[in-house]
C-alpha atoms as a PDB file:
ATOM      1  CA  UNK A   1     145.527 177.778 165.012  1.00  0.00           C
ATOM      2  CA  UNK A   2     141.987 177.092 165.195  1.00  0.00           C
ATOM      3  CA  UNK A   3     141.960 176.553 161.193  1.00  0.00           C
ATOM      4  CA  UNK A   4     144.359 173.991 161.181  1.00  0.00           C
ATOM      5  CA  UNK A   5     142.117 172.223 163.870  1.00  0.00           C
ATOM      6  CA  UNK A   6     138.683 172.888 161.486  1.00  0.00           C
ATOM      7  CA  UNK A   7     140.947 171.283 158.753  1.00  0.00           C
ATOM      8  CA  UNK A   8     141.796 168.054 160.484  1.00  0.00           C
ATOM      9  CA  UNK A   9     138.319 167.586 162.140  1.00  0.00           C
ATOM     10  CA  UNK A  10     137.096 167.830 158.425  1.00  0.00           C
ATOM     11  CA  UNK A  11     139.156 165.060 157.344  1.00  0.00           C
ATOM     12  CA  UNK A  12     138.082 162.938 160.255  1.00  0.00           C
ATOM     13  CA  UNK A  13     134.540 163.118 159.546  1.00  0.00           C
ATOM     14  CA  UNK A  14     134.733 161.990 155.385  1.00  0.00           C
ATOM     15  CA  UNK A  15     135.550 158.627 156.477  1.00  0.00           C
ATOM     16  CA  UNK A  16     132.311 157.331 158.061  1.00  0.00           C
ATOM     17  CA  UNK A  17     130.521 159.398 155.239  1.00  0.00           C
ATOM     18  CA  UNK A  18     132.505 157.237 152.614  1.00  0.00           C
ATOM     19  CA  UNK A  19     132.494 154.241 154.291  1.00  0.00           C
ATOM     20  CA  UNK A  20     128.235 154.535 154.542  1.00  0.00           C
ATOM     21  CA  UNK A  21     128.262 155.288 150.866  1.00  0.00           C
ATOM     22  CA  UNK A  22     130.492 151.945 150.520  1.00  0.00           C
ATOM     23  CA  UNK A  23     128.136 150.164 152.416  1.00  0.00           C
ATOM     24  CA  UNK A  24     124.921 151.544 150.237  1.00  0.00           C
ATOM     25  CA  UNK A  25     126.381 151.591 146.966  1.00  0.00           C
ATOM     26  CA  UNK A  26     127.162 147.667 147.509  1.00  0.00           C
ATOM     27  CA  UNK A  27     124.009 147.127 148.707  1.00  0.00           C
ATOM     28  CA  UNK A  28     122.154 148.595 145.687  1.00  0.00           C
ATOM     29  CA  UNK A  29     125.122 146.290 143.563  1.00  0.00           C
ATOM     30  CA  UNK A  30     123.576 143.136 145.437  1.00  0.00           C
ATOM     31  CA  UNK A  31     119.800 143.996 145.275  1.00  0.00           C
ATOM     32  CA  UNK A  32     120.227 144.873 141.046  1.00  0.00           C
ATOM     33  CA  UNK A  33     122.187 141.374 140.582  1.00  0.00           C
ATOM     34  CA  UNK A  34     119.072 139.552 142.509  1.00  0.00           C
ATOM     35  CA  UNK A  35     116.455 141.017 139.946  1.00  0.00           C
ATOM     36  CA  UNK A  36     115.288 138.248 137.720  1.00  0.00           C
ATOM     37  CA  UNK A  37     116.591 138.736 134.469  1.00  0.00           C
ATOM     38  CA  UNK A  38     114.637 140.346 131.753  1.00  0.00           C
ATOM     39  CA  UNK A  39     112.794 137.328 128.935  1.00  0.00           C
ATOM     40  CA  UNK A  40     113.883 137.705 125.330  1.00  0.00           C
ATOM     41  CA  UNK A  41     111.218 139.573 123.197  1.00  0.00           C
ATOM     42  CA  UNK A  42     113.390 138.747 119.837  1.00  0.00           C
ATOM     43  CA  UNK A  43     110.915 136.895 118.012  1.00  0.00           C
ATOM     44  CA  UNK A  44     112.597 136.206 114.871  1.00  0.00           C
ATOM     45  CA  UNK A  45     114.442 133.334 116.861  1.00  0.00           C
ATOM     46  CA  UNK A  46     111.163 130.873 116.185  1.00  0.00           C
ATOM     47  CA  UNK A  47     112.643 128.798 113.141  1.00  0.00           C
ATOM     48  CA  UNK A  48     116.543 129.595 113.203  1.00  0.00           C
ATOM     49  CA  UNK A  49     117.431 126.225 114.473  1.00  0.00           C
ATOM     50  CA  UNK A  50     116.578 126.874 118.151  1.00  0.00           C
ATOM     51  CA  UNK A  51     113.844 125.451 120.120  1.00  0.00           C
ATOM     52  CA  UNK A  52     111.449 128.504 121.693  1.00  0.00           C
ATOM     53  CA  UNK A  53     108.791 128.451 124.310  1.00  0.00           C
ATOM     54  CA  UNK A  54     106.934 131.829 123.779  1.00  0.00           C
ATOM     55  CA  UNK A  55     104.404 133.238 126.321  1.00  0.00           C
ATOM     56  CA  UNK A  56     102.109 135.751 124.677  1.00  0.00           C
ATOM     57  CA  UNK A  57     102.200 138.208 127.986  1.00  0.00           C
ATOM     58  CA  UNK A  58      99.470 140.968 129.046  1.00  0.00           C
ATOM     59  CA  UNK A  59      99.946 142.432 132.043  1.00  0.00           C
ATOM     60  CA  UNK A  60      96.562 142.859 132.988  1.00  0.00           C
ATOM     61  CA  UNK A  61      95.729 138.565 133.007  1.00  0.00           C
ATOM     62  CA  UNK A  62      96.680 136.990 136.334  1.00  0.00           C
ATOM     63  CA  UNK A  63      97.864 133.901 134.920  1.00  0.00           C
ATOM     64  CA  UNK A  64     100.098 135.676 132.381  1.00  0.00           C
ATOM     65  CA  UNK A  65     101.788 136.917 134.888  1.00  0.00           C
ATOM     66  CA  UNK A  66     101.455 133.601 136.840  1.00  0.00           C
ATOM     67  CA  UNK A  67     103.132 131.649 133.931  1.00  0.00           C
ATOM     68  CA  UNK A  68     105.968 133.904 133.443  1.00  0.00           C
ATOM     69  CA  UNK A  69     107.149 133.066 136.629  1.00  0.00           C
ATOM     70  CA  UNK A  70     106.653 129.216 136.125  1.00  0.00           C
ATOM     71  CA  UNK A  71     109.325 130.460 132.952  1.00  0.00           C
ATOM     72  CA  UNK A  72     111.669 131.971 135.582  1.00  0.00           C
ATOM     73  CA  UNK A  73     111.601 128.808 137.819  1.00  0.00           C
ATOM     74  CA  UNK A  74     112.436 126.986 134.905  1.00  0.00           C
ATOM     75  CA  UNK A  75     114.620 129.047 132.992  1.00  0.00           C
ATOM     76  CA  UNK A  76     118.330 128.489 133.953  1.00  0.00           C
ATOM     77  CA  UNK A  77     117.666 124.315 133.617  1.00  0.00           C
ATOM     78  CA  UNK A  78     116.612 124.510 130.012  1.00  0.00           C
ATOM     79  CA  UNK A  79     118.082 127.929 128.748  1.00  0.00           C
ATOM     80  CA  UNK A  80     120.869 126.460 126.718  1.00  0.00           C
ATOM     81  CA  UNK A  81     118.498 124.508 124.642  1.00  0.00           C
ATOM     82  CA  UNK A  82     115.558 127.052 124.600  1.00  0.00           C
ATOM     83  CA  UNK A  83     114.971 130.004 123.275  1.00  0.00           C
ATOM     84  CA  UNK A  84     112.458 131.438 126.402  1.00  0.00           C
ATOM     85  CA  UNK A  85     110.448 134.549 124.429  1.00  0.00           C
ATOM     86  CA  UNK A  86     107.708 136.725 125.618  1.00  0.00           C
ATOM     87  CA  UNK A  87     105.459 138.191 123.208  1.00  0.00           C
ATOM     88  CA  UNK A  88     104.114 141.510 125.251  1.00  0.00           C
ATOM     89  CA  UNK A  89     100.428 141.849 123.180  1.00  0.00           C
ATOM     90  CA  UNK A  90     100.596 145.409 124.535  1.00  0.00           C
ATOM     91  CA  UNK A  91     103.706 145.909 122.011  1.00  0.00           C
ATOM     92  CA  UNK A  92     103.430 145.926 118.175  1.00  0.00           C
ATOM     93  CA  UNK A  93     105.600 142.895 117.386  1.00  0.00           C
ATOM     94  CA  UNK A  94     103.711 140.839 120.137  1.00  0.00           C
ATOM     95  CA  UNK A  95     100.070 142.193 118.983  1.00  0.00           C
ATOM     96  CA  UNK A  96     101.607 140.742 115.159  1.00  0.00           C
ATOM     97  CA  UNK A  97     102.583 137.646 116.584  1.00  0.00           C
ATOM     98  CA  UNK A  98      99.816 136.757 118.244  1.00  0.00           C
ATOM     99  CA  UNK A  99      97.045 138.081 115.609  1.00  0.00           C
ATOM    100  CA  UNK A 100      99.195 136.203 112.947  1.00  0.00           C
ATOM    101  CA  UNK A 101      99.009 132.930 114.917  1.00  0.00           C
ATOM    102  CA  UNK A 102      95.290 133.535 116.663  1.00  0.00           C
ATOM    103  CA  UNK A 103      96.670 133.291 120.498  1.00  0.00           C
ATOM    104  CA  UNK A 104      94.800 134.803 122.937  1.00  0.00           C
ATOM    105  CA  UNK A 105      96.506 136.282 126.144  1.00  0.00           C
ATOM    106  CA  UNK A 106      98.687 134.066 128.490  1.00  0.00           C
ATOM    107  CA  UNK A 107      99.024 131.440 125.634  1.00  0.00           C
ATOM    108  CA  UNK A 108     102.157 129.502 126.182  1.00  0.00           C
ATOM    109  CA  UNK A 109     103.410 128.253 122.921  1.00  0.00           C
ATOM    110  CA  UNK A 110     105.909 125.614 121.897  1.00  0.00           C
ATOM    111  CA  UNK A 111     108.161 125.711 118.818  1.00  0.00           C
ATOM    112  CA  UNK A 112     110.371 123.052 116.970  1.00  0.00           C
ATOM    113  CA  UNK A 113     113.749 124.560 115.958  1.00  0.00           C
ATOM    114  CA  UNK A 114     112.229 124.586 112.444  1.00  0.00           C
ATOM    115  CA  UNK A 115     109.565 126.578 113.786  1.00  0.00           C
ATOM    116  CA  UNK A 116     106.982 124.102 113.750  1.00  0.00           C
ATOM    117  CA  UNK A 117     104.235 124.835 116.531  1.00  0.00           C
ATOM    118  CA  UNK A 118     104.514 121.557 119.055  1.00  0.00           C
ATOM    119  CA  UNK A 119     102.150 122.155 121.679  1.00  0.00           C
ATOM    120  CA  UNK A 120      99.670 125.374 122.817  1.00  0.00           C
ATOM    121  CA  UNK A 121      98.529 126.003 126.301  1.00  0.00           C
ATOM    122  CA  UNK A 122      95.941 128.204 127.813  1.00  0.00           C
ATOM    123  CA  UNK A 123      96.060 126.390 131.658  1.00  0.00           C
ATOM    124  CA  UNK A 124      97.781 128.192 134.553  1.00  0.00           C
ATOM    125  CA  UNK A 125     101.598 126.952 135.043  1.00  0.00           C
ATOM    126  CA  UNK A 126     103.560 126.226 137.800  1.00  0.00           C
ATOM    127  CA  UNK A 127     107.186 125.640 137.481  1.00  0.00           C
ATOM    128  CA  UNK A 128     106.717 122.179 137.968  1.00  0.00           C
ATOM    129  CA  UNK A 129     103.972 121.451 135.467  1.00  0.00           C
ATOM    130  CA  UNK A 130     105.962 123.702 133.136  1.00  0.00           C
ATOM    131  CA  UNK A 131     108.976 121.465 133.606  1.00  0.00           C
ATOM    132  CA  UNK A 132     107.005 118.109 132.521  1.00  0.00           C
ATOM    133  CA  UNK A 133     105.681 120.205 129.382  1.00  0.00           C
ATOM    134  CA  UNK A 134     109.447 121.277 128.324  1.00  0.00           C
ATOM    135  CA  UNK A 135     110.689 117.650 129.002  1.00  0.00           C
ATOM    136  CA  UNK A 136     107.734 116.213 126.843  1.00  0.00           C
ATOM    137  CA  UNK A 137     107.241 118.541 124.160  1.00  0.00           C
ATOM    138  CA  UNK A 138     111.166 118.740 123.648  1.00  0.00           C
ATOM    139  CA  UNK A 139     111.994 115.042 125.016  1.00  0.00           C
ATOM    140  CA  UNK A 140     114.306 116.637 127.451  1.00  0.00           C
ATOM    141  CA  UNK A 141     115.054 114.599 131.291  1.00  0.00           C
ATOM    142  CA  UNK A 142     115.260 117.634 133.590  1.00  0.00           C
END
């Protein structure tokens, strides 16, 4: 008699385990869908009939870092129209890109859909000042 009581005393206690697993496995659902999303690093977009603001990225300059998240701020206005590209210049293809153009870290390039350079910028970004640049440069009205 006392295994049939073990038995049902086991089954009572799975229930708060599962339910607390629930409960943490949706949390860790929730925190992974608020992560900004990841920039495109494709740059064979520039000239294939898209528009592309490309941020030649090191991870050791401040305002590389500070202008990528101007890009994020800006991102989900403009994303249908522009291609948004980081060129890490810790990575082979971003090193190329950047040697075979002459930018510098945390340059912030525009590019025509033809692939025509519009506009180049060294100074530190906000997503506001970014905005204005992406509504010139492309003669956008966000």
């Amino acid at each position: 008699m006392s295994t049939l009581n073990n038995t049902s005393h086991k089954k009572k206690n799975i229930w708060p385990k599962l339910i607390t697993f629930s409960f943490i496995l949706l949390v860790i659902v929730i925190a992974v869908s608020l992560l900004p999303r990841g920039f495109s690093q494709d740059l064979s977009v520039i000239g294939q009939g898209t528009k592309a603001l490309v941020l030649v990225h090191d991870g050791n300059v401040l305002q590389s870092a500070d202008t990528m998240v101007a890009m994020n701020a800006v991102r989900d206005d403009f994303e249908e129209r522009v291609a948004f590209i980081v060129a890490d210049i810790n990575t082979p293809e971003g090193k190329r890109f950047a040697d075979s153009h002459g930018f510098g870290p945390a340059a912030l390039a525009f590019f025509a859909a033809n692939g025509d350079r519009l506009q180049l910028l060294y100074s530190e970004q906000t997503g506001e000042s970014l905005r204005q640049h992406l509504n010139t440069t492309f003669s956008y009205n966000y």
